[in-house]
C-alpha atoms as a PDB file:
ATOM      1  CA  UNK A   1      -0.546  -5.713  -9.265  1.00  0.00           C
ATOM      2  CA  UNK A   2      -3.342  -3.351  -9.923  1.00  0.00           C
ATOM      3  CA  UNK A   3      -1.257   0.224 -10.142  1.00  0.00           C
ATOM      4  CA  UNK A   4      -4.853   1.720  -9.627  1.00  0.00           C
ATOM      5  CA  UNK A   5      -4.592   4.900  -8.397  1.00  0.00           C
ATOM      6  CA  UNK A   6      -7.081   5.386  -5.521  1.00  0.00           C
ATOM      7  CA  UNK A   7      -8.821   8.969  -3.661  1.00  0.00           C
ATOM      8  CA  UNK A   8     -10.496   6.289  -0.996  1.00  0.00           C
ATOM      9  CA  UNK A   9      -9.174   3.712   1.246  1.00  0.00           C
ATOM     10  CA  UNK A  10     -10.247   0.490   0.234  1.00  0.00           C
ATOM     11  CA  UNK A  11     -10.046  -2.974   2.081  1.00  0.00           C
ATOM     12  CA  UNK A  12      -8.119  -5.863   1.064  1.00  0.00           C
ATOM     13  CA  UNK A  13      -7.416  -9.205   1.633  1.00  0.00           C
ATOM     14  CA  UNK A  14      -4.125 -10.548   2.577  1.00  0.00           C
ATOM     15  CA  UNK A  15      -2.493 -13.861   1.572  1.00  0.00           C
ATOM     16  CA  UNK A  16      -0.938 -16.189   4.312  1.00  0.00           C
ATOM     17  CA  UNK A  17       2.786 -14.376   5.212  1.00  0.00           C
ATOM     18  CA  UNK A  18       1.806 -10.672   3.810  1.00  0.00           C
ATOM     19  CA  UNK A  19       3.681  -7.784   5.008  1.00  0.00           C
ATOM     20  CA  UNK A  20       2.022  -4.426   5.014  1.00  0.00           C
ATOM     21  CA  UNK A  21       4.247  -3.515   2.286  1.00  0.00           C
ATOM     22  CA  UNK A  22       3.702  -6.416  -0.237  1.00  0.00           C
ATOM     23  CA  UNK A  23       0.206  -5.440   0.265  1.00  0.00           C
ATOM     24  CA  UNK A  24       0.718  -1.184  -0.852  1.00  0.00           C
ATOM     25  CA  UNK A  25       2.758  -2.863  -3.700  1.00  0.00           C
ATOM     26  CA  UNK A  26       0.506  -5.296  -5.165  1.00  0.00           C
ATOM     27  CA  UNK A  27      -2.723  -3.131  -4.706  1.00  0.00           C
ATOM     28  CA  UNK A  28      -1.143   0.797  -5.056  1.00  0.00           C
ATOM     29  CA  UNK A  29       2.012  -0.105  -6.963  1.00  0.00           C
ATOM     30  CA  UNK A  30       3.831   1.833  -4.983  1.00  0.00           C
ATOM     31  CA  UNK A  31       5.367   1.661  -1.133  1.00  0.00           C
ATOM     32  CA  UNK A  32       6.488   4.951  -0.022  1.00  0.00           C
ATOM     33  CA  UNK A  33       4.110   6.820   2.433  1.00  0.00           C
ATOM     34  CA  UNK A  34       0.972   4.359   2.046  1.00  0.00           C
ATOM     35  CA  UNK A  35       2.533   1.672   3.573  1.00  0.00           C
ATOM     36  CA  UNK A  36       2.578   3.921   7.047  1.00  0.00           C
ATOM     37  CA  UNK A  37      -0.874   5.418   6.062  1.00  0.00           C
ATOM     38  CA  UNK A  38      -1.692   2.139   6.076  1.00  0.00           C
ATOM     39  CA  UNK A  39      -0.273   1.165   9.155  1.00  0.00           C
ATOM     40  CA  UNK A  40      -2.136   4.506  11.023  1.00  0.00           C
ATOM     41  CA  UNK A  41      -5.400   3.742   9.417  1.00  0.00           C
ATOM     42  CA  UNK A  42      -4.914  -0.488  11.094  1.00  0.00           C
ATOM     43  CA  UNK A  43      -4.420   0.134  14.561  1.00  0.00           C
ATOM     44  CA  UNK A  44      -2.367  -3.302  15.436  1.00  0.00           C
ATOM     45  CA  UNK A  45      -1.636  -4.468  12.343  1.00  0.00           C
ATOM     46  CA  UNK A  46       2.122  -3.870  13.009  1.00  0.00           C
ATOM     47  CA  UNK A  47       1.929  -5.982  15.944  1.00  0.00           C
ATOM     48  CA  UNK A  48       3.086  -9.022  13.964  1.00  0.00           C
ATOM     49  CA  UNK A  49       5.601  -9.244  11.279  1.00  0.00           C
ATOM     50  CA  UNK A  50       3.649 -10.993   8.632  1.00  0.00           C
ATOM     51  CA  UNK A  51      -0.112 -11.093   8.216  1.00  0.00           C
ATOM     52  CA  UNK A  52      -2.494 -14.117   8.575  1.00  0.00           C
ATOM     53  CA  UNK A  53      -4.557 -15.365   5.529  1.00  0.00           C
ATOM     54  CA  UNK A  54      -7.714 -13.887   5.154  1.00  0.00           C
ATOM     55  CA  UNK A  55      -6.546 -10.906   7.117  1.00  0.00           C
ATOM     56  CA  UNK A  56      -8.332  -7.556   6.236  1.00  0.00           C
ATOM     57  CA  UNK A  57      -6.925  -4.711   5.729  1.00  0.00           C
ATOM     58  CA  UNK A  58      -7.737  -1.446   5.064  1.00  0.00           C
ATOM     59  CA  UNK A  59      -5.257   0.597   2.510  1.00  0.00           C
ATOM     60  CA  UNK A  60      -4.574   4.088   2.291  1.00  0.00           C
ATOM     61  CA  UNK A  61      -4.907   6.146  -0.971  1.00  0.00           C
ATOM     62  CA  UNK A  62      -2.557   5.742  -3.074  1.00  0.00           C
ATOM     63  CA  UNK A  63      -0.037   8.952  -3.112  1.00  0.00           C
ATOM     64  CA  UNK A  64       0.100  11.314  -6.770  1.00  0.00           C
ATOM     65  CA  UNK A  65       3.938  11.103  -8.149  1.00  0.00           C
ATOM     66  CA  UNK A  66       4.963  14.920  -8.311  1.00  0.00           C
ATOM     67  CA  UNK A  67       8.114  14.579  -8.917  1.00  0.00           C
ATOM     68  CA  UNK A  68       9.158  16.593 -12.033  1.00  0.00           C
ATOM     69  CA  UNK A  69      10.913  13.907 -15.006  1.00  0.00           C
ATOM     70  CA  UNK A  70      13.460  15.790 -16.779  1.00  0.00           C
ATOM     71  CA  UNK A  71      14.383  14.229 -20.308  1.00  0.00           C
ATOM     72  CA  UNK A  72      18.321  15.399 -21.124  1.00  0.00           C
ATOM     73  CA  UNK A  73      17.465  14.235 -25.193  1.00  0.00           C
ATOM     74  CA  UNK A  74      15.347  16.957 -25.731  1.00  0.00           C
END
């Protein structure tokens, strides 16, 4: 898993029995909202429940973590 933080989409290429998901995960490190970016930017791509090796497919950017971390040791 790469955790890269991306601006861009970039394409990718999926292993035999992929999901959409495994794919924002590995790349992005993260799931929520790319993973339906992903699916709006791949018109078909959730026509089938896994993908097919050697598959491309085009992620979204990954999404900035907002959310405010409180620390209740301080």
């Amino acid at each position: 898993m790469s955790n890269a933080t991306t601006t861009t989409p970039r394409t990718v290429i999926a292993r035999d029995g992929d999901t959409v998901d495994q794919l924002c995960w590995r790349h992005l490190g993260q799931t929520a909202a790319v993973t339906e970016a992903t699916l709006a930017l791949n018109p078909g791509l959730a026509s089938r429940p896994h993908l097919v090796a050697g598959q491309r497919v085009t992620l979204a950017p990954a999404v900035a973590n907002t959310q405010k971390l409180i620390n209740i040791f301080d």
